[in-house]
Protein backbone atom coordinates (compact mmCIF):
# COMPACT_ATOMS: atom_id res chain seq x y z
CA UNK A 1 -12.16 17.79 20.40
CA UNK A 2 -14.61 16.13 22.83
CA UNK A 3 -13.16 13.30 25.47
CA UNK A 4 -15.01 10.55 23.34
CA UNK A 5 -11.89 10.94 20.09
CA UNK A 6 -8.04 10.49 20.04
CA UNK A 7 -5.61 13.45 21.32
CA UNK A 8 -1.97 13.01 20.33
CA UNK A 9 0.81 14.39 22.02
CA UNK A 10 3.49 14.15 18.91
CA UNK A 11 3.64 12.03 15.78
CA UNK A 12 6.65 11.54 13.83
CA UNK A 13 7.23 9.32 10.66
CA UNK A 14 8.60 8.39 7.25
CA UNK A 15 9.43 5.34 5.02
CA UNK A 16 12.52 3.07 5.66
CA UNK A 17 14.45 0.51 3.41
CA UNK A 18 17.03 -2.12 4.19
CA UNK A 19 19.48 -4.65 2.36
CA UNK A 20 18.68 -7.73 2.65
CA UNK A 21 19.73 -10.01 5.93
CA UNK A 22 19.83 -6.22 7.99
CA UNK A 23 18.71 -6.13 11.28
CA UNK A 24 17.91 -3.56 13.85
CA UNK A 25 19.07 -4.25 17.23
CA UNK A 26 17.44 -5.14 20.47
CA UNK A 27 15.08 -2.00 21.70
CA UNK A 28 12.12 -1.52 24.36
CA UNK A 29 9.81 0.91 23.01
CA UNK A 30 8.81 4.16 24.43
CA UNK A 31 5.65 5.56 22.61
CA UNK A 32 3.19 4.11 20.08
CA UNK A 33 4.13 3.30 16.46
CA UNK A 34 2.36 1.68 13.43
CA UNK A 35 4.61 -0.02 11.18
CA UNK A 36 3.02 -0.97 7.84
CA UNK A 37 5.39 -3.62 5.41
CA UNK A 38 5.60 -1.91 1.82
CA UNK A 39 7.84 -4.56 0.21
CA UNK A 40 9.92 -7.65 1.87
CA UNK A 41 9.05 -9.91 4.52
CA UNK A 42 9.79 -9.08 8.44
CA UNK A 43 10.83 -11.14 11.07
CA UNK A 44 9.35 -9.64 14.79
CA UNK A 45 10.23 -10.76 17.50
CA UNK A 46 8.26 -9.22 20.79
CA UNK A 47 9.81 -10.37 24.28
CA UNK A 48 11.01 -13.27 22.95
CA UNK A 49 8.37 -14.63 20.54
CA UNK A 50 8.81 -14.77 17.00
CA UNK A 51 6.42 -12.88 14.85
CA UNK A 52 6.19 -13.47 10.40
CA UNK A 53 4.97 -9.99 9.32
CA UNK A 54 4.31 -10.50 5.44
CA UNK A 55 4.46 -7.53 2.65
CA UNK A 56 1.40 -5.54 3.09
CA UNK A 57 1.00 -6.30 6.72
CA UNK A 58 0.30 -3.50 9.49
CA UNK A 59 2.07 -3.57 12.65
CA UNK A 60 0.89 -1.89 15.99
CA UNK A 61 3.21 -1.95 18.78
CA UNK A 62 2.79 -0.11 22.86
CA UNK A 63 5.31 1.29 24.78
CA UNK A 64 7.42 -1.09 27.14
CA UNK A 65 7.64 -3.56 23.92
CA UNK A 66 11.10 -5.39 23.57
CA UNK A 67 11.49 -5.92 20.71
CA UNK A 68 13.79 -6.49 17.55
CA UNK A 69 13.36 -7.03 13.59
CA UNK A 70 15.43 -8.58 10.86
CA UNK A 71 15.12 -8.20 7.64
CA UNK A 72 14.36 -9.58 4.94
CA UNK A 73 16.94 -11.96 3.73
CA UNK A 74 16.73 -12.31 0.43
CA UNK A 75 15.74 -8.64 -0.80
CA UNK A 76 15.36 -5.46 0.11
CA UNK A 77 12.56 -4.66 3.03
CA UNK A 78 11.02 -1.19 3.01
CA UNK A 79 8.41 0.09 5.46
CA UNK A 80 6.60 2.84 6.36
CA UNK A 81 5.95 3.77 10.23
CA UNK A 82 4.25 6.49 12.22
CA UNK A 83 5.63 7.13 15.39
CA UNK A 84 3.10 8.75 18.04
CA UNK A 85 1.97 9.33 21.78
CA UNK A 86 -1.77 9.41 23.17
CA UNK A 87 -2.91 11.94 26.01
CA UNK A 88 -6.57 10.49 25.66
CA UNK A 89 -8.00 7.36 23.88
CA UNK A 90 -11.69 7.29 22.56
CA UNK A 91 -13.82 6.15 25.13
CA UNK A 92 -14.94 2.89 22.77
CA UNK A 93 -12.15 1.32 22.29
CA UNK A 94 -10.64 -1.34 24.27
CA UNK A 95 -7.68 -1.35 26.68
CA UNK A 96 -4.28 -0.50 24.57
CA UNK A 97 -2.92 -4.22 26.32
CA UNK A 98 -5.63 -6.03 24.26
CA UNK A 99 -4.73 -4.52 21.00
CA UNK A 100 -3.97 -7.21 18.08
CA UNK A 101 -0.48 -6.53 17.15
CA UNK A 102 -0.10 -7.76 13.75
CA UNK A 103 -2.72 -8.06 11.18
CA UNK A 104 -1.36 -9.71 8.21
CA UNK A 105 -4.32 -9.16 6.15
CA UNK A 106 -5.42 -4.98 7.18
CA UNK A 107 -8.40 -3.58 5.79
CA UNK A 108 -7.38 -1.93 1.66
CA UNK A 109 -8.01 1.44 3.06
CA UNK A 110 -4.95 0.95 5.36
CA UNK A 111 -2.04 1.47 2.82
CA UNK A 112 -3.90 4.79 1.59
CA UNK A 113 -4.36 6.44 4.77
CA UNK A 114 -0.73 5.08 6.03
CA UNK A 115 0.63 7.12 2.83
CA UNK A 116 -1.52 10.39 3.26
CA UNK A 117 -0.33 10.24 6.99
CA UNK A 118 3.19 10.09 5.74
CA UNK A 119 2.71 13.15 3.36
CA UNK A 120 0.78 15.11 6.60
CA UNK A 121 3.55 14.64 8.34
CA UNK A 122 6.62 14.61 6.08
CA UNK A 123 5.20 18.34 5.59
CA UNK A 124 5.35 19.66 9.25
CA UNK A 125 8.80 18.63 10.34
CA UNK A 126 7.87 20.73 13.95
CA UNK A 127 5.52 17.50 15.07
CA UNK A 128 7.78 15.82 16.96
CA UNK A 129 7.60 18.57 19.20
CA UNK A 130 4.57 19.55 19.06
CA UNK A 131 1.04 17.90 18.84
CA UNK A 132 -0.43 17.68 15.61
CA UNK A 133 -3.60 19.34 13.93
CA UNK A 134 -6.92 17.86 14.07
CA UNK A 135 -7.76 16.71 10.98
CA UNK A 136 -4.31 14.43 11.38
CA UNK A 137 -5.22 13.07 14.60
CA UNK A 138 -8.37 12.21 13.48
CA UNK A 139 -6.72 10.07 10.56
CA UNK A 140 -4.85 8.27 12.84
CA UNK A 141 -8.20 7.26 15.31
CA UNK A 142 -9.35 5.79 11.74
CA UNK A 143 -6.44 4.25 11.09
CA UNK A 144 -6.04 2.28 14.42
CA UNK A 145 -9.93 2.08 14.75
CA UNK A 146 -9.34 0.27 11.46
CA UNK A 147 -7.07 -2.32 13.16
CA UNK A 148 -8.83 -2.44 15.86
CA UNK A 149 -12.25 -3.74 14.09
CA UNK A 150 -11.09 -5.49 10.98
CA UNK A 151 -13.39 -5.78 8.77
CA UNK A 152 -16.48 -8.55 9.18
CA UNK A 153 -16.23 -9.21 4.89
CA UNK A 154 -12.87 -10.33 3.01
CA UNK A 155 -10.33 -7.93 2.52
CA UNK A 156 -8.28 -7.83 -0.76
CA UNK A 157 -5.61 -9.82 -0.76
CA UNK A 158 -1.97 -9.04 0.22
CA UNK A 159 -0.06 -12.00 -0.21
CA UNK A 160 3.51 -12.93 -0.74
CA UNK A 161 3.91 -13.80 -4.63
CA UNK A 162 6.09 -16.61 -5.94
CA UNK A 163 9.49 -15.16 -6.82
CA UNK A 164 8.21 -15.52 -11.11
CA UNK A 165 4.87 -13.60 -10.16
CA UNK A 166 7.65 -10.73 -8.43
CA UNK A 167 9.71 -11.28 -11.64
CA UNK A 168 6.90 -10.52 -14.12
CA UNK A 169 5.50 -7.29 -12.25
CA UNK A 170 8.85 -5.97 -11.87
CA UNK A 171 9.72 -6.14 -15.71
CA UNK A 172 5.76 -4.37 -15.83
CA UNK A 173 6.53 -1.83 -13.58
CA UNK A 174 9.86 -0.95 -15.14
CA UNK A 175 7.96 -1.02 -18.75
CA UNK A 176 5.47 1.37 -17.37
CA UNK A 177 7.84 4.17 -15.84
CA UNK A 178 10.05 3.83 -19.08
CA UNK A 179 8.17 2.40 -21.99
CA UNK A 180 4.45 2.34 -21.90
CA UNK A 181 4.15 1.74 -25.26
CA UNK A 182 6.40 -0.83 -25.45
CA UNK A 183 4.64 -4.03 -26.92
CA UNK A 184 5.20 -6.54 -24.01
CA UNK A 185 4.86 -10.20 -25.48
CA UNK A 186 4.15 -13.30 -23.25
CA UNK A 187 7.07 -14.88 -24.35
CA UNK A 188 9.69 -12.04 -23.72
CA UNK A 189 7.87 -12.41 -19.76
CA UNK A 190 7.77 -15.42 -19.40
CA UNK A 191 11.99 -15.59 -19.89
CA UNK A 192 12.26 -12.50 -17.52
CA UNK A 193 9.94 -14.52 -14.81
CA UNK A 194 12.28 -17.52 -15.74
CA UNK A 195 9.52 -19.83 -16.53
CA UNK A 196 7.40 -21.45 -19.37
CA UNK A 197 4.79 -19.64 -20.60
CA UNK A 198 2.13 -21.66 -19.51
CA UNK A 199 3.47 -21.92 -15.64
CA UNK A 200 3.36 -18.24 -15.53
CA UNK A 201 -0.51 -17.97 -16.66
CA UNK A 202 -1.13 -20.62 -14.28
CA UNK A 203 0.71 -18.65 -11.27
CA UNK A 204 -1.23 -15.11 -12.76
CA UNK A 205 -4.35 -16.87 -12.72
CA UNK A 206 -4.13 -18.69 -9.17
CA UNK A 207 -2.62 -15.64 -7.56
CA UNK A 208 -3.85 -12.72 -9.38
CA UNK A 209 -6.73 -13.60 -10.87
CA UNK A 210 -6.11 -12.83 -14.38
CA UNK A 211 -3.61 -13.65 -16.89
CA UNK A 212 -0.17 -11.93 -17.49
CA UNK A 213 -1.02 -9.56 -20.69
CA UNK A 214 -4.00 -8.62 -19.22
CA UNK A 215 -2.31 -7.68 -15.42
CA UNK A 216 0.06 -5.78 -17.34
CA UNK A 217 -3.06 -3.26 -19.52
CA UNK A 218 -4.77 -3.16 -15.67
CA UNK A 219 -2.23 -1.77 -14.06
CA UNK A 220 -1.88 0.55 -17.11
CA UNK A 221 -5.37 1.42 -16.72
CA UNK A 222 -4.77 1.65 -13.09
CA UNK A 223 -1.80 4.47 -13.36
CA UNK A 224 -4.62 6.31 -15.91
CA UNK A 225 -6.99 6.45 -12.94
CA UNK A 226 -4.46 7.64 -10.69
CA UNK A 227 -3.16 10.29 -13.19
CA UNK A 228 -6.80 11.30 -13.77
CA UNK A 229 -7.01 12.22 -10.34
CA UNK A 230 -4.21 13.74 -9.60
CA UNK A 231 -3.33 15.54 -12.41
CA UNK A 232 -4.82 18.25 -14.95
CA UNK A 233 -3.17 16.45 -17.78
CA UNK A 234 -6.06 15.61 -20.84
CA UNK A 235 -7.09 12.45 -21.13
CA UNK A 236 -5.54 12.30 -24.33
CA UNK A 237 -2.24 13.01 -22.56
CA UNK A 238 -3.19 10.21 -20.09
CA UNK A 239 -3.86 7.79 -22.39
CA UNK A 240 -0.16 8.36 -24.10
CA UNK A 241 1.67 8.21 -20.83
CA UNK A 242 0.03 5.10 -19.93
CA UNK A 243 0.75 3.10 -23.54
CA UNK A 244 -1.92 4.00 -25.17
CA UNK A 245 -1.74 4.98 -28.88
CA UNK A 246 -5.29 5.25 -29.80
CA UNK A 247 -7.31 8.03 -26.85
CA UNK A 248 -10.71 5.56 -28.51
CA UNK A 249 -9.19 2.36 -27.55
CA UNK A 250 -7.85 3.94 -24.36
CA UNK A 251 -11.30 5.40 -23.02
CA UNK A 252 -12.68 2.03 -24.52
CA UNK A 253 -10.76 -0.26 -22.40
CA UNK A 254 -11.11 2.26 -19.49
CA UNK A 255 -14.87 2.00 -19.53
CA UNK A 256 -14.84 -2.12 -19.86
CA UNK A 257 -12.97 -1.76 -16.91
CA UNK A 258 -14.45 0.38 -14.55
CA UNK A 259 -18.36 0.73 -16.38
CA UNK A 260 -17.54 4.83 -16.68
CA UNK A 261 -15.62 6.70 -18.87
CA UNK A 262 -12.13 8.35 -18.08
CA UNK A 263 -14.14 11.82 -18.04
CA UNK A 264 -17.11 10.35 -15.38
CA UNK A 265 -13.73 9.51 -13.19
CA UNK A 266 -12.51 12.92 -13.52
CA UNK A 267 -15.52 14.19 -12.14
CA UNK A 268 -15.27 11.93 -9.46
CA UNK A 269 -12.12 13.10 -8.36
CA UNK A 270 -13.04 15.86 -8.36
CA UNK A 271 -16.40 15.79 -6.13
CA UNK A 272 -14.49 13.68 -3.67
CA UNK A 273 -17.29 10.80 -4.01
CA UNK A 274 -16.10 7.19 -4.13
CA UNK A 275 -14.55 5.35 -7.38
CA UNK A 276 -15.09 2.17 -8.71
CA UNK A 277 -13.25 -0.68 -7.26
CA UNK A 278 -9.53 -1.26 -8.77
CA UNK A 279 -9.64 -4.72 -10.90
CA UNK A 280 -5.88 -5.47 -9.43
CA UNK A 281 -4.96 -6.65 -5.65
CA UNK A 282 -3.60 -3.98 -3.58
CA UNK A 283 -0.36 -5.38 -3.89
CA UNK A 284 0.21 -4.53 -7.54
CA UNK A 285 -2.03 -1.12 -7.94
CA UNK A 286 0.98 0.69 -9.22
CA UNK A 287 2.50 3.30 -7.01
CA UNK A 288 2.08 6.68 -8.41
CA UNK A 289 2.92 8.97 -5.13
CA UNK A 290 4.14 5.95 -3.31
């Protein structure tokens, strides 16, 4: 590796979760470590001053931080983190004591290198000891290079939902791991969100961008992409295990959706050349490997 990239010295990682109201206690940091928020809100607080770090935000703190972190209070918190120390920094980036140490708002690649990271390192528990391959370190120079130069266009948003919005996607999420095919009404969610019908299309609409039914067949469609991709079962298979009855309808709705067929994103997949954008905010892509 030439002096101009990243060389790591360790990295060490994994995903966390916490009750609600938890804390962990006062602590002055010794190496490097990326902290990105996977569900909850997190209080930081960095020699003193008080830091909101919403769900979906990335956290990048230096050695000699004090720091501390609560929880949040009124559900469960779970996070991801990399933990890591740098022989040698790429000669373009700027001093470590000018890096940003929050970004609420990180660039949508973030959350799917932060996971592949995880999975690198989950699989070679001798890292901590030892310095990590190259094709690893390299993923992590993106990763912070990513921080480090957000973006100069919008980002997709990650955003703190009202408590009906969480209510709604939960019930989809739980239909989708259990019951697919189970024929989800507005009414039935609007009494799990614990709201009126037309309040929760409003809320879908201003925070989502598209109503409730319709969120719910997305992230269906979502889950098929995923499963395309990382899985060799038929589309017809596919299509059953994400609530569709009808493999016409499914590949139908698939190609409204992403202007290709299921079979075109197969072959996507599978030459490693980018997909079409996901419909859905980050947020709510559901988590297949996640």
């Amino acid at each position: 590796m030439s002096d101009n990239h990243l060389k790591l010295s360790y990295i060490y990682g994994g995903i966390v979760q916490y009750r609600a109201g938890q804390s962990l206690p006062p602590r002055t940091l010794n190496d490097y470590e990326l902290v990105l928020v996977l569900e909850g809100n997190i209080r930081y607080v960095l020699n003193g001053e008080s830091h909101l770090a919403k769900r979906g935000s990335l956290l990048l703190a230096r050695p000699g931080f004090h720091e501390h972190y609560t929880w949040d209070t009124k559900t469960t918190t779970r996070h991801a983190y990399l933990h890591f120390d740098m022989e040698r920094i790429p000669a373009d980036w700027p001093e470590p004591s000018s890096w940003p140490i929050i970004d609420q708002k990180p660039d949508p690649l973030v959350p799917h290198l932060f996971r592949h990271l995880n999975e690198r390192v989950s699989a070679h528990p001798q890292w901590p000891n030892t310095a990590p391959d190259l094709d690893t370190t390299r993923l992590i120079e993106s990763l912070i290079t990513l921080h480090l130069r957000p973006p100069s266009s919008p980002s997709l948003p990650s955003e703190t939902f009202p408590p009906a919005v969480y209510r709604a996607l939960n019930r989809m999420r739980e239909l989708l791991e259990t019951d697919p095919k189970y024929l989800l009404s507005l009414e039935e969610l609007s009494r799990s969100a614990h709201v009126s019908d037309k309040h929760l299309c409003r809320l879908f609409q201003e925070h989502i961008g598209q109503p409730p039914l319709k969120t719910f067949r997305l992230m269906k469609l979502q889950k098929a992409m995923s499963l395309l991709g990382r899985s060799s079962l038929s589309i017809q298979e596919i299509a059953n295990r994400c609530g569709f009855e009808n493999p016409l309808y499914f590949s139908r709705c698939f190609r409204q959706t992403y202007n290709i067929p299921p079979s075109e994103a197969r072959s996507l997949y599978l030459k490693k050349t980018p997909l079409p954008a996901n419909p859905l905010p980050t947020d709510i892509i559901p988590r297949i490997h996640w």
